[in-house]
C-alpha atoms as a PDB file:
ATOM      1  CA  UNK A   1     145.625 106.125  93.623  1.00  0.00           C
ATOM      2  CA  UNK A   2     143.236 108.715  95.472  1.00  0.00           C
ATOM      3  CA  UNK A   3     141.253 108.084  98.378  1.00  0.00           C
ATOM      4  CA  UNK A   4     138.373 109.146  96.574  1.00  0.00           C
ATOM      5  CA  UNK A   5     139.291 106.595  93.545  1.00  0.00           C
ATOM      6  CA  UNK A   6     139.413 103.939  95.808  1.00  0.00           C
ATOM      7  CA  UNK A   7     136.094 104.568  97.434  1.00  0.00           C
ATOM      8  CA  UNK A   8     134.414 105.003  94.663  1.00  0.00           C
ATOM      9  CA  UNK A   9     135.397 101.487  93.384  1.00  0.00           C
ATOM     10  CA  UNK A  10     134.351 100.278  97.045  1.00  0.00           C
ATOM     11  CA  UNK A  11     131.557 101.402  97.055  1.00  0.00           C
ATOM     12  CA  UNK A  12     129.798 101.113  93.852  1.00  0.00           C
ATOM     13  CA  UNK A  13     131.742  97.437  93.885  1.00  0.00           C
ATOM     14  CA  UNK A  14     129.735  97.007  96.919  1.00  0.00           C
ATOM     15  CA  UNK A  15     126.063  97.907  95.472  1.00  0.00           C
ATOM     16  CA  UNK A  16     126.579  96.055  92.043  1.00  0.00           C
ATOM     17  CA  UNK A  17     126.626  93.046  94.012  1.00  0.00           C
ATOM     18  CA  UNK A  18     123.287  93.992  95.303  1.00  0.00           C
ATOM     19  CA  UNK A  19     120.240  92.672  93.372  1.00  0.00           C
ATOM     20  CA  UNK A  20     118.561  95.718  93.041  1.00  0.00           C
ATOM     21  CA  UNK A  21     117.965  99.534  94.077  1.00  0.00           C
ATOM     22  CA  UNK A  22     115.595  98.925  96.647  1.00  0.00           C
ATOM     23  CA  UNK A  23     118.337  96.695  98.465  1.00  0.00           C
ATOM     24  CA  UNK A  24     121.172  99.045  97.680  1.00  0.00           C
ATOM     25  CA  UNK A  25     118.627 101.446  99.410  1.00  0.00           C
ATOM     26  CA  UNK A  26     118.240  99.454 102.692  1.00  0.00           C
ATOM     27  CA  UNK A  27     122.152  98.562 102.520  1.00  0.00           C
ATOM     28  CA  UNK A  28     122.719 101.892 102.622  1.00  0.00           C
ATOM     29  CA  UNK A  29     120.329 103.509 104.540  1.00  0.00           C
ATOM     30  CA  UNK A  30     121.458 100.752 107.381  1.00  0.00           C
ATOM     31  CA  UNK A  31     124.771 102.526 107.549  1.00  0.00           C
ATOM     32  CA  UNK A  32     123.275 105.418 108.622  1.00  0.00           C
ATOM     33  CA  UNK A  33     123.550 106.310 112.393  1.00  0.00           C
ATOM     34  CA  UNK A  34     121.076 108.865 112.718  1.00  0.00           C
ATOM     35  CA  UNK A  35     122.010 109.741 116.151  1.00  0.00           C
ATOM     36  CA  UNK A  36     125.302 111.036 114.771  1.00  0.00           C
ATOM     37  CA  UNK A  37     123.777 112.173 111.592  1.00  0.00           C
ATOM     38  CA  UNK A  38     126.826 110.342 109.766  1.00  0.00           C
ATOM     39  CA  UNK A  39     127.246 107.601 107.660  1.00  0.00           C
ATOM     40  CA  UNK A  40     129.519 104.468 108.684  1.00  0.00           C
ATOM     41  CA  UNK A  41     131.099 101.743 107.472  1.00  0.00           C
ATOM     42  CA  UNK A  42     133.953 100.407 109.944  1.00  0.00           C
ATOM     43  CA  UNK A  43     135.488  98.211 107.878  1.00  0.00           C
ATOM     44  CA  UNK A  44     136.651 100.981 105.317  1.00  0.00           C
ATOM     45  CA  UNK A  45     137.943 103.226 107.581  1.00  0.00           C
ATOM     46  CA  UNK A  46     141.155 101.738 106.837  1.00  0.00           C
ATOM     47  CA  UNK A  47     140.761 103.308 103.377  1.00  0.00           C
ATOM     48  CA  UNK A  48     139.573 106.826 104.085  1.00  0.00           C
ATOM     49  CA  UNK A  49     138.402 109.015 107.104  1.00  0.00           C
ATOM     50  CA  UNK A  50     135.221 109.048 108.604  1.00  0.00           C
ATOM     51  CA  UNK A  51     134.216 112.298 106.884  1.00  0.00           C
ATOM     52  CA  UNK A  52     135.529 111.024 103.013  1.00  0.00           C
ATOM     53  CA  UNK A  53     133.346 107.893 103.577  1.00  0.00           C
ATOM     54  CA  UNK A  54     130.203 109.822 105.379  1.00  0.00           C
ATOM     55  CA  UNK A  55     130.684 112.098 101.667  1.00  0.00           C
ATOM     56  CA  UNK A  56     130.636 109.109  99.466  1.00  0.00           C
ATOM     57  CA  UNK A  57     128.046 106.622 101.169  1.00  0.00           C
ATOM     58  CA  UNK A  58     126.022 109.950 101.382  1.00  0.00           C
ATOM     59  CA  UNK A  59     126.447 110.697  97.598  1.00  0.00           C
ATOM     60  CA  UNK A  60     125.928 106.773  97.040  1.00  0.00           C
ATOM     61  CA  UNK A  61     122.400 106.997  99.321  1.00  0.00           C
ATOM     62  CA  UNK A  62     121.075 109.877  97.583  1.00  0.00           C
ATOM     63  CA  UNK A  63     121.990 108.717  93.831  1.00  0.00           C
ATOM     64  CA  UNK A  64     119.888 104.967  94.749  1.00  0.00           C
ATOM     65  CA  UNK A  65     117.007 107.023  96.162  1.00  0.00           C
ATOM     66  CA  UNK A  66     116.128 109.012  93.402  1.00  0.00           C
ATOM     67  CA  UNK A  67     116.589 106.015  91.526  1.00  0.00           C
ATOM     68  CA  UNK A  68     113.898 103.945  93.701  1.00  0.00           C
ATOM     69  CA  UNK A  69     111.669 107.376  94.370  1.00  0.00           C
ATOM     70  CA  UNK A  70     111.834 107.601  90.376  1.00  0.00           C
ATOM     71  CA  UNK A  71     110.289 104.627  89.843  1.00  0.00           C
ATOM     72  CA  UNK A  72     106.876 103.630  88.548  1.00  0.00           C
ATOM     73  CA  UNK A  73     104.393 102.272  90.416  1.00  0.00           C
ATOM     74  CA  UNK A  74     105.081  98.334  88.851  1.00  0.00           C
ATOM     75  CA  UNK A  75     108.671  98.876  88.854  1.00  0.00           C
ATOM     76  CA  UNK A  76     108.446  99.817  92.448  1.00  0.00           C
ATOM     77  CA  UNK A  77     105.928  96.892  93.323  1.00  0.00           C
ATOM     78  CA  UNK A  78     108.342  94.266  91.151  1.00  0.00           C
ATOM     79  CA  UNK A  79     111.046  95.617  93.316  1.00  0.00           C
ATOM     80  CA  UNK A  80     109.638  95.075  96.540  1.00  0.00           C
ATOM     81  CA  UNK A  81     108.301  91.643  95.775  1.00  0.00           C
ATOM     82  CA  UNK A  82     111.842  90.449  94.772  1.00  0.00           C
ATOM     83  CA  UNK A  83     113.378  91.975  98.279  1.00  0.00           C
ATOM     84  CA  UNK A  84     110.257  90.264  99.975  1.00  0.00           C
ATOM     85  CA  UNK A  85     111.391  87.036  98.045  1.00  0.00           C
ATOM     86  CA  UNK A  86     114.720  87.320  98.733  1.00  0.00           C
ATOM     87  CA  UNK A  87     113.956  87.613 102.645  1.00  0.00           C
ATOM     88  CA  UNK A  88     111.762  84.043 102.083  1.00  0.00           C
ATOM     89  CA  UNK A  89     108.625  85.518 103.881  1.00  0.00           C
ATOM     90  CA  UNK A  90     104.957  86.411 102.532  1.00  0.00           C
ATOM     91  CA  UNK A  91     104.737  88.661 100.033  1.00  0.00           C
ATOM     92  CA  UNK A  92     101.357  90.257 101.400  1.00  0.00           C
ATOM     93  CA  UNK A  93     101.991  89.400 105.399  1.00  0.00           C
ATOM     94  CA  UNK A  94     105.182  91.928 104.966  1.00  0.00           C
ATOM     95  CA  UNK A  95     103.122  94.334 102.931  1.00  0.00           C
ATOM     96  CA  UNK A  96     100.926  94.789 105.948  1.00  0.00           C
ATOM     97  CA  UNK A  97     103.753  94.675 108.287  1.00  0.00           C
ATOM     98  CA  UNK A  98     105.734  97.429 105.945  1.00  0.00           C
ATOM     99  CA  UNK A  99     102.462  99.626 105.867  1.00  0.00           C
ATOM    100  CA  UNK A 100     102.475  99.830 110.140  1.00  0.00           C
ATOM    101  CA  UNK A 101     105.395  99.800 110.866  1.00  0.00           C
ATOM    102  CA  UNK A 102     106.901 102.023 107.829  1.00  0.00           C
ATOM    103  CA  UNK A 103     110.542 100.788 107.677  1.00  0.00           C
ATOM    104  CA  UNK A 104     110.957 102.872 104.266  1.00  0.00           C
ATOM    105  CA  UNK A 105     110.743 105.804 106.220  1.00  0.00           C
ATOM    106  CA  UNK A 106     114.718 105.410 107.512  1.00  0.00           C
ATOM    107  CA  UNK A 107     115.607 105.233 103.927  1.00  0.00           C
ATOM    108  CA  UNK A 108     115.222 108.541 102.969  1.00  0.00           C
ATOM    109  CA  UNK A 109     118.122 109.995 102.582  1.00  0.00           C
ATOM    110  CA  UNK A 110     118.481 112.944 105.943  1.00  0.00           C
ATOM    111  CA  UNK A 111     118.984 115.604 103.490  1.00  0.00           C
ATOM    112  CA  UNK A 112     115.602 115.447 101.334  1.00  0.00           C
ATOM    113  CA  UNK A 113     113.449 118.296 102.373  1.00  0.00           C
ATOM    114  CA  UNK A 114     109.946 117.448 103.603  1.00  0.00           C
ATOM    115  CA  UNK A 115     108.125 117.594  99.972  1.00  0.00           C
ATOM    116  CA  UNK A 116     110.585 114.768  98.928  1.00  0.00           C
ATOM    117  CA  UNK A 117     109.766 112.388 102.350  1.00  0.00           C
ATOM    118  CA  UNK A 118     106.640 112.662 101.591  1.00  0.00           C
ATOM    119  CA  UNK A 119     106.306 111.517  98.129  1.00  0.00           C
ATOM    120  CA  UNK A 120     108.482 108.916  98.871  1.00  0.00           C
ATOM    121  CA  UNK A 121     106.568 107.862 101.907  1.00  0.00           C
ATOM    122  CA  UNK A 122     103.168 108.429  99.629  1.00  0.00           C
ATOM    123  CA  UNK A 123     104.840 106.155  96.692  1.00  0.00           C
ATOM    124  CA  UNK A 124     105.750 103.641  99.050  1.00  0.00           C
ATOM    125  CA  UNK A 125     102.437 103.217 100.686  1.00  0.00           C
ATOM    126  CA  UNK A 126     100.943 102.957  97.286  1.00  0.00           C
ATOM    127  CA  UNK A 127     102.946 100.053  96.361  1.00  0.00           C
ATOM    128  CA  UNK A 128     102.363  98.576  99.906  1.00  0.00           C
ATOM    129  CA  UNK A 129      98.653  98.540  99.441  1.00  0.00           C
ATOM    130  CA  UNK A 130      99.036  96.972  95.886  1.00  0.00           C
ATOM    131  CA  UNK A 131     101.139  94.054  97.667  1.00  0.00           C
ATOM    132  CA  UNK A 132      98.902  93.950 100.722  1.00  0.00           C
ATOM    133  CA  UNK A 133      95.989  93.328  99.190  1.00  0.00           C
ATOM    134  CA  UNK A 134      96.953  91.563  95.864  1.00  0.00           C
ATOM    135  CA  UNK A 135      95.674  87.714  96.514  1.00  0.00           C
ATOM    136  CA  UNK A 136      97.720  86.962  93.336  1.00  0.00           C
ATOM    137  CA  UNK A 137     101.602  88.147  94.414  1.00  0.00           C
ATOM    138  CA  UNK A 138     103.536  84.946  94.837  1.00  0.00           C
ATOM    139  CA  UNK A 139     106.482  83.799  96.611  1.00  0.00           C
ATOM    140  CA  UNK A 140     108.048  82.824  93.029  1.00  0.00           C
ATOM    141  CA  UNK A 141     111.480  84.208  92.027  1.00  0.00           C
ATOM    142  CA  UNK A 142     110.299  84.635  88.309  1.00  0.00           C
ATOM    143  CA  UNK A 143     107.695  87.578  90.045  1.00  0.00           C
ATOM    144  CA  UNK A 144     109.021  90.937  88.262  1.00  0.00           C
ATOM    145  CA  UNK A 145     106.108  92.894  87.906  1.00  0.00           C
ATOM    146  CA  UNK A 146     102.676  93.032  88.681  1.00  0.00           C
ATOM    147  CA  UNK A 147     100.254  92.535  85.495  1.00  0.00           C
ATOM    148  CA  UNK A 148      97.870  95.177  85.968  1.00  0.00           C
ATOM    149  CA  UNK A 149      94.208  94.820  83.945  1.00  0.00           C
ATOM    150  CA  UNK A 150      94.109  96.887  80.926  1.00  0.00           C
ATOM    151  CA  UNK A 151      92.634 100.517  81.371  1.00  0.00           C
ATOM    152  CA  UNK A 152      88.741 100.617  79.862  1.00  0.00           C
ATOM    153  CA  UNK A 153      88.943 102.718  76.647  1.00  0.00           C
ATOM    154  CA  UNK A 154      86.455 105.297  77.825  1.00  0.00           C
ATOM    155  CA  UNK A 155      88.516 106.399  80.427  1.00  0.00           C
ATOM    156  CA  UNK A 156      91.777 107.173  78.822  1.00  0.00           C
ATOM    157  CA  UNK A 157      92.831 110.269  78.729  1.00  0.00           C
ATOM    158  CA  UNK A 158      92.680 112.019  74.854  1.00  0.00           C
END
């Protein structure tokens, strides 16, 4: 079997068992050393070198990010309320916290060019402020998406 076989079955084993993008995302962007500018996972360097797995988890990083930077704006907001959920705390508490303290930013991949960072940071935001100051987003696992009011006729675009 090839190294890069292997890995490939490590790592996408790895972010299957992951409930969804946005925490494939975080897993990922957390093995990230930025000082190094390499990606790191110490308990597979048994399977490959440091430069096979910085290729892969790279790959891996940039694949889930267009994935989450793809998203709609309820997809995106139904995604961050089930990672809120899954770390038990406030939905809209977090929301504000997110919004100063912009955590999301250390996701994006180091190789998106400035256009992409920012779109990513903008769509983020967006979502943020949704969560933030939504008085109806719940703790409650069976949250998926946010329901939003039905656009007024006379302002749909013909």
């Amino acid at each position: 079997m090839s190294v890069d076989y292997v890995l490939t079955n490590l790592v996408g084993r790895t972010l299957r068992q992951l409930a969804s993008p946005l925490e494939q995302l975080v897993y990922l962007s957390a093995l990230y050393d930025s000082l190094r500018g390499k990606y790191l996972h110490e308990g597979w360097l048994g399977v490959a070198s440091a430069e096979q797995l910085h290729e892969h988890l790279s790959r891996a990083h940039r694949q889930v990010f267009r994935e989450v930077a793809q998203s709609g704006i309820e997809e995106r907001c139904a995604l961050l309320l089930a990672y809120f959920h899954s770390l038990k705390e406030n939905p809209q508490e977090l929301g504000k916290r997110w919004l100063e303290t912009e955590p999301f930013r250390e996701m994006i991949p180091a190789v998106c060019n400035r256009v992409e960072r920012e779109f990513f940071t903008c769509q983020m935001r967006a979502a943020l402020e949704v969560i933030a100051r939504s008085p109806s987003v719940s703790l409650r696992p069976e949250v998926t998406a946010l329901q939003f009011p039905p656009l007024d006729p006379q302002l749909r675009l013909q």
